[in-house]
C-alpha atoms as a PDB file:
ATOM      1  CA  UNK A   1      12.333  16.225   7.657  1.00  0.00           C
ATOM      2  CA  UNK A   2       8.942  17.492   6.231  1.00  0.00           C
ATOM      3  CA  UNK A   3       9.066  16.691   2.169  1.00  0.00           C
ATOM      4  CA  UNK A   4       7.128  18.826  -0.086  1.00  0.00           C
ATOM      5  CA  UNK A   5       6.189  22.346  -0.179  1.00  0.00           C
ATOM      6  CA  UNK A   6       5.974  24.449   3.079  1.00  0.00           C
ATOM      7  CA  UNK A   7       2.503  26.133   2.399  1.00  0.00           C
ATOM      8  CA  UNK A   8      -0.997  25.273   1.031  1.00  0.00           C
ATOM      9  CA  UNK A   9      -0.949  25.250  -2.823  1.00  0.00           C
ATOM     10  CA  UNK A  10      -4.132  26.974  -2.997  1.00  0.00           C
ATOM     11  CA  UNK A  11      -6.350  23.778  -3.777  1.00  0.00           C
ATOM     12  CA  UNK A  12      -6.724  22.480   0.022  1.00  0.00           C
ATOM     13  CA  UNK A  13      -4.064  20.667   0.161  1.00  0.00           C
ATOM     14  CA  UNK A  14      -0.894  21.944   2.862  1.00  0.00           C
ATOM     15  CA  UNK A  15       1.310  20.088   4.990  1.00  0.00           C
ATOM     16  CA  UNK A  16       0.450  19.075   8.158  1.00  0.00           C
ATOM     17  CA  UNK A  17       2.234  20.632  11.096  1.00  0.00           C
ATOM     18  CA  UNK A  18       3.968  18.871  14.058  1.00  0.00           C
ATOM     19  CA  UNK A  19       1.349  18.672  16.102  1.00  0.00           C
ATOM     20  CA  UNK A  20      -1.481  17.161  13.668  1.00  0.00           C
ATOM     21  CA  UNK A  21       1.210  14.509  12.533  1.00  0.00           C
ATOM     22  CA  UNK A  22       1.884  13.699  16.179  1.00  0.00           C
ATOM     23  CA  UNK A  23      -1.722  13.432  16.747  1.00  0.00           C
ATOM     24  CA  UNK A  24      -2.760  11.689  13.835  1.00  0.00           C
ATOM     25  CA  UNK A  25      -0.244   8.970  14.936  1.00  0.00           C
ATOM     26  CA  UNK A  26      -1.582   8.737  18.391  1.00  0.00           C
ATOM     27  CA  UNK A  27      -4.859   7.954  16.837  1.00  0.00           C
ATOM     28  CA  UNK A  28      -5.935   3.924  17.023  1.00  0.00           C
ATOM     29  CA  UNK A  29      -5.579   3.424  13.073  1.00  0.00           C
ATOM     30  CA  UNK A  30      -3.830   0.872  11.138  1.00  0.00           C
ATOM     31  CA  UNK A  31       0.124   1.594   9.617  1.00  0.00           C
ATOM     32  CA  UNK A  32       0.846   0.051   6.383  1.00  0.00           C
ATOM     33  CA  UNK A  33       4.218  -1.409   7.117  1.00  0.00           C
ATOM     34  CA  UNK A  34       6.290  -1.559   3.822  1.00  0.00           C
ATOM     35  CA  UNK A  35       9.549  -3.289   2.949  1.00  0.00           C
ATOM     36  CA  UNK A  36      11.575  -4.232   0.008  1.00  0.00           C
ATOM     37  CA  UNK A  37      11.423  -8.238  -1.019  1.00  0.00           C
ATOM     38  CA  UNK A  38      15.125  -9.265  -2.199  1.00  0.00           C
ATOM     39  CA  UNK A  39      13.546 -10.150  -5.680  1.00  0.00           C
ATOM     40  CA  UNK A  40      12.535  -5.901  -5.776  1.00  0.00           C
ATOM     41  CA  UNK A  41       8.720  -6.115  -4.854  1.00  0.00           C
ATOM     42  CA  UNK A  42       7.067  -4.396  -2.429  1.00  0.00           C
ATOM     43  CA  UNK A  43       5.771  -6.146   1.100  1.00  0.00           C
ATOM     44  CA  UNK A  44       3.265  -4.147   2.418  1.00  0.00           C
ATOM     45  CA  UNK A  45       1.032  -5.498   5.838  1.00  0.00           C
ATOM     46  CA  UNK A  46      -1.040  -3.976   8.238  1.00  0.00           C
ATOM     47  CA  UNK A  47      -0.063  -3.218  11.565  1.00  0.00           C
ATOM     48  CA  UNK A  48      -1.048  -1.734  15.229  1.00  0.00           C
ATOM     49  CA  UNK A  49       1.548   0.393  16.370  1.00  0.00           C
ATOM     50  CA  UNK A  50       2.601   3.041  18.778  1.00  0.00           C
ATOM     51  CA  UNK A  51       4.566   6.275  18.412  1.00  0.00           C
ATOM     52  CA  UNK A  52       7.794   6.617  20.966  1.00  0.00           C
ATOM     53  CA  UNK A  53       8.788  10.313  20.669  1.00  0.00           C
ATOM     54  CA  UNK A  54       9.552   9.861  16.704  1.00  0.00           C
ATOM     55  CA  UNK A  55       9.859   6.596  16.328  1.00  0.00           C
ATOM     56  CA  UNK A  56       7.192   4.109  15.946  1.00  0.00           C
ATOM     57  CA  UNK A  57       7.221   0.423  17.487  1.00  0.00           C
ATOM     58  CA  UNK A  58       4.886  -2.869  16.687  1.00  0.00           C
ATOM     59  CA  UNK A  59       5.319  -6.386  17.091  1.00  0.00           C
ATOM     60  CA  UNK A  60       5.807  -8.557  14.576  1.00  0.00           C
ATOM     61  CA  UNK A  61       6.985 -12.322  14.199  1.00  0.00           C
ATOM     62  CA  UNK A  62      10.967 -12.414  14.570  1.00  0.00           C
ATOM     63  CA  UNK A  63      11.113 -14.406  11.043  1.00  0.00           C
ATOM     64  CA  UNK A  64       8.205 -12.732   9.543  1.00  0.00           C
ATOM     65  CA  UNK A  65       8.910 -11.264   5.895  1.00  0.00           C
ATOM     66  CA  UNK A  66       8.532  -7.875   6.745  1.00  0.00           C
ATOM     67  CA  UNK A  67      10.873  -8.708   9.837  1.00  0.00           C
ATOM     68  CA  UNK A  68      13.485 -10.874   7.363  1.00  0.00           C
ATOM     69  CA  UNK A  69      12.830  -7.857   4.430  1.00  0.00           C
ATOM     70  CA  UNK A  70      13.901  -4.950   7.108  1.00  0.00           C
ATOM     71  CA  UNK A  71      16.784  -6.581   8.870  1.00  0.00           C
ATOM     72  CA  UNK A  72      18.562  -6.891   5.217  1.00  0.00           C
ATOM     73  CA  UNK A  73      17.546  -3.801   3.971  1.00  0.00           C
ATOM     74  CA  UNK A  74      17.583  -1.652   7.076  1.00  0.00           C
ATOM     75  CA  UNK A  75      14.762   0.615   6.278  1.00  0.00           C
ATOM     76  CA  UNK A  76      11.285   0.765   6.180  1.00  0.00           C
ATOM     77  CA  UNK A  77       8.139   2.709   5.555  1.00  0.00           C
ATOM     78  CA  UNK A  78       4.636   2.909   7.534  1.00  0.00           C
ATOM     79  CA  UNK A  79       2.159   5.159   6.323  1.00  0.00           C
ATOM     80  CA  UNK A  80      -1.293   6.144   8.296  1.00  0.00           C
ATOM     81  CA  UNK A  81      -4.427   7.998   7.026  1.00  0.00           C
ATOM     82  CA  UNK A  82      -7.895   8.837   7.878  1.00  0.00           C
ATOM     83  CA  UNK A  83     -10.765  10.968   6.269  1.00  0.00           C
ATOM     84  CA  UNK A  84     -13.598  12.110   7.023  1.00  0.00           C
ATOM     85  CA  UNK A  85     -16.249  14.045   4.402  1.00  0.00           C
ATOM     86  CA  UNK A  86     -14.430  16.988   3.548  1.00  0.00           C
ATOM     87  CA  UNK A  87     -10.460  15.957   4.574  1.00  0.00           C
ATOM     88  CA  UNK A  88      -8.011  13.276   4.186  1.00  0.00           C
ATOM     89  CA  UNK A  89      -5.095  13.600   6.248  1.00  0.00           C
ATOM     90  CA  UNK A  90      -2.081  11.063   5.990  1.00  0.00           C
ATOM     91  CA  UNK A  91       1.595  10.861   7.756  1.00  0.00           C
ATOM     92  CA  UNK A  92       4.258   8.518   5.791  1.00  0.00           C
ATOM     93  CA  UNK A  93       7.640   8.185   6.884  1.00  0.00           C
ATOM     94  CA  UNK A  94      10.672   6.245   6.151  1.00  0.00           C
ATOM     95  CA  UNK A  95      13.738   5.336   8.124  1.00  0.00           C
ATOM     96  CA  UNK A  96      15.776   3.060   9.886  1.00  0.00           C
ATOM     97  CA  UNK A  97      14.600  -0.377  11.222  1.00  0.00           C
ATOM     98  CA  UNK A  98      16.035  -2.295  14.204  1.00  0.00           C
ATOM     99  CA  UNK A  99      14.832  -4.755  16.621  1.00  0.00           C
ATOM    100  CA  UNK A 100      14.247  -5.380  20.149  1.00  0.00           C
ATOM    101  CA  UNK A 101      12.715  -7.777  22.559  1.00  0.00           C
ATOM    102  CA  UNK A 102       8.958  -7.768  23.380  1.00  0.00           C
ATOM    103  CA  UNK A 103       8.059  -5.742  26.323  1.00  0.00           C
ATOM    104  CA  UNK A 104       5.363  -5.485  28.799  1.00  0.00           C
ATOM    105  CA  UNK A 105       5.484  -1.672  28.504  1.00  0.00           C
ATOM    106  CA  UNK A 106       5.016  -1.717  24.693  1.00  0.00           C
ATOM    107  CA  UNK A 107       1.900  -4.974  24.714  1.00  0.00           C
ATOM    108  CA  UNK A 108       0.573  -2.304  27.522  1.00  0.00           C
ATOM    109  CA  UNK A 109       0.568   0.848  25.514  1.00  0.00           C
ATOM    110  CA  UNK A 110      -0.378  -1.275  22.558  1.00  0.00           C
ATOM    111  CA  UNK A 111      -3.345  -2.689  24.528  1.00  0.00           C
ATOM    112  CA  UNK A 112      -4.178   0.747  25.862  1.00  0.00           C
ATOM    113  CA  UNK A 113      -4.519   2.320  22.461  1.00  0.00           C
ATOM    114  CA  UNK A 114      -6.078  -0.253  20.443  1.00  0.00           C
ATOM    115  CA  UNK A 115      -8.551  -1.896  23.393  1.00  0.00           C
ATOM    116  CA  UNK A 116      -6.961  -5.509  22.889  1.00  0.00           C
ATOM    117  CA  UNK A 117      -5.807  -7.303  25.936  1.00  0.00           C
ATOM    118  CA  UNK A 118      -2.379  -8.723  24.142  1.00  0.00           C
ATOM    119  CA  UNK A 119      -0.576  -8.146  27.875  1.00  0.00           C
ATOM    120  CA  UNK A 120      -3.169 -10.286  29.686  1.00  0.00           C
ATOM    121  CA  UNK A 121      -0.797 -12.805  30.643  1.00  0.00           C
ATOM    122  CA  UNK A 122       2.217 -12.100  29.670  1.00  0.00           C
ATOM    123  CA  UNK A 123       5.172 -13.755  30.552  1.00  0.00           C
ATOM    124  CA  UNK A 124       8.723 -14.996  29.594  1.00  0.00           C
ATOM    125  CA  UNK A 125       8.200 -17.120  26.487  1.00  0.00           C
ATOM    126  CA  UNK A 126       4.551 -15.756  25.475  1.00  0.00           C
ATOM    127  CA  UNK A 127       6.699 -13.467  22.793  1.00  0.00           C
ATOM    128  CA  UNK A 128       9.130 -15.297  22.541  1.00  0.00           C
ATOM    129  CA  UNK A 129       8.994 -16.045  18.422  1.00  0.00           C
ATOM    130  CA  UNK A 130       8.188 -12.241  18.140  1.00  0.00           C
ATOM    131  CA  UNK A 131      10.114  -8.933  18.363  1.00  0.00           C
ATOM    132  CA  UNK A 132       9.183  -5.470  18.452  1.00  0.00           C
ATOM    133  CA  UNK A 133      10.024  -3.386  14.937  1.00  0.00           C
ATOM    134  CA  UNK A 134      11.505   0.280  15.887  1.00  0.00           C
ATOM    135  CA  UNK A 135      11.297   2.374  12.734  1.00  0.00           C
ATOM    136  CA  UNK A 136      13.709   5.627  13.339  1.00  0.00           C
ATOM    137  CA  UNK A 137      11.972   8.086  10.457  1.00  0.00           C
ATOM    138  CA  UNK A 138      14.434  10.250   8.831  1.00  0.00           C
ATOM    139  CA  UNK A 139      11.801  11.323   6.275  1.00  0.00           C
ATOM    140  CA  UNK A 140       8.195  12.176   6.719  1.00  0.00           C
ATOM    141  CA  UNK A 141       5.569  13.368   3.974  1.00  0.00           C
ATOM    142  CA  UNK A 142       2.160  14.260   6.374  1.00  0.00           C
ATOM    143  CA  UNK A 143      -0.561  15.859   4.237  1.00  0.00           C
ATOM    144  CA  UNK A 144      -4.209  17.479   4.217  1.00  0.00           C
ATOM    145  CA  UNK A 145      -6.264  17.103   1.164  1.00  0.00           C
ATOM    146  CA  UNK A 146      -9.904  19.155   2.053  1.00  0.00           C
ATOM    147  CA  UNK A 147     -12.744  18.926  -0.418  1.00  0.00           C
ATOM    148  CA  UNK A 148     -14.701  21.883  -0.597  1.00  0.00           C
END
């Protein structure tokens, strides 16, 4: 679900469509991974990660905070932005968090977008203190702001 108004408000900003969101997402950038701390602060970390249809995947450590943070809440956030001179384009979203094992398939399409060679010698127990993080958006705010 797109938040916001449907249209341009007449200053340069509108909402990105499908498409652009999808693409900006496909683009090698850093997330900001965000999760509620028990004690009602904010974790927020950097992270590579990869889009799967909707959902986007990344590995983190299995006890990490973030990890620890989203298993008892359930949710999440990630939000990803780029500019250039004139435009600043951004995709948030917010959903559902669960777990799975690490997986050749996502260290290669990790590896693939990011140039890093994570899957170079992969095997049974190279991941095995990590996970990979599946956020399931249910909301998504995805924005252009143009100068000019």
């Amino acid at each position: 679900m797109q938040d916001g108004p449907a249209s341009s408000n007449g200053s340069g900003t509108r909402p990105l469509t499908d498409e652009e969101r999808k693409a900006l997402l496909e683009q090698p950038l850093v997330g900001i991974f965000s999760t509620l701390a028990p004690m009602g602060w904010i974790h927020s970390v950097p992270v590579h990660f990869v889009r799967d249809g909707d959902d986007v995947r990344f590995v983190t450590g299995r006890d990490s905070v973030k990890s620890r943070n989203a298993r008892r809440s359930g949710r999440a956030t990630l939000c990803v932005e780029t500019s250039t001179p004139t435009e600043r384009r951004y995709v948030s979203l917010e959903g559902a968090v669960h777990f799975e094992a690490v997986s050749l398939s996502d260290l290669a399409r990790l590896d693939e977008k990011y140039g890093r060679s994570d899957a170079d010698g992969f095997n049974e127990g190279t991941f095995d203190q990590d996970v990979i993080a599946v956020i399931r958006p249910v909301r998504w705010i995805a924005w252009s702001d143009r100068d000019g």
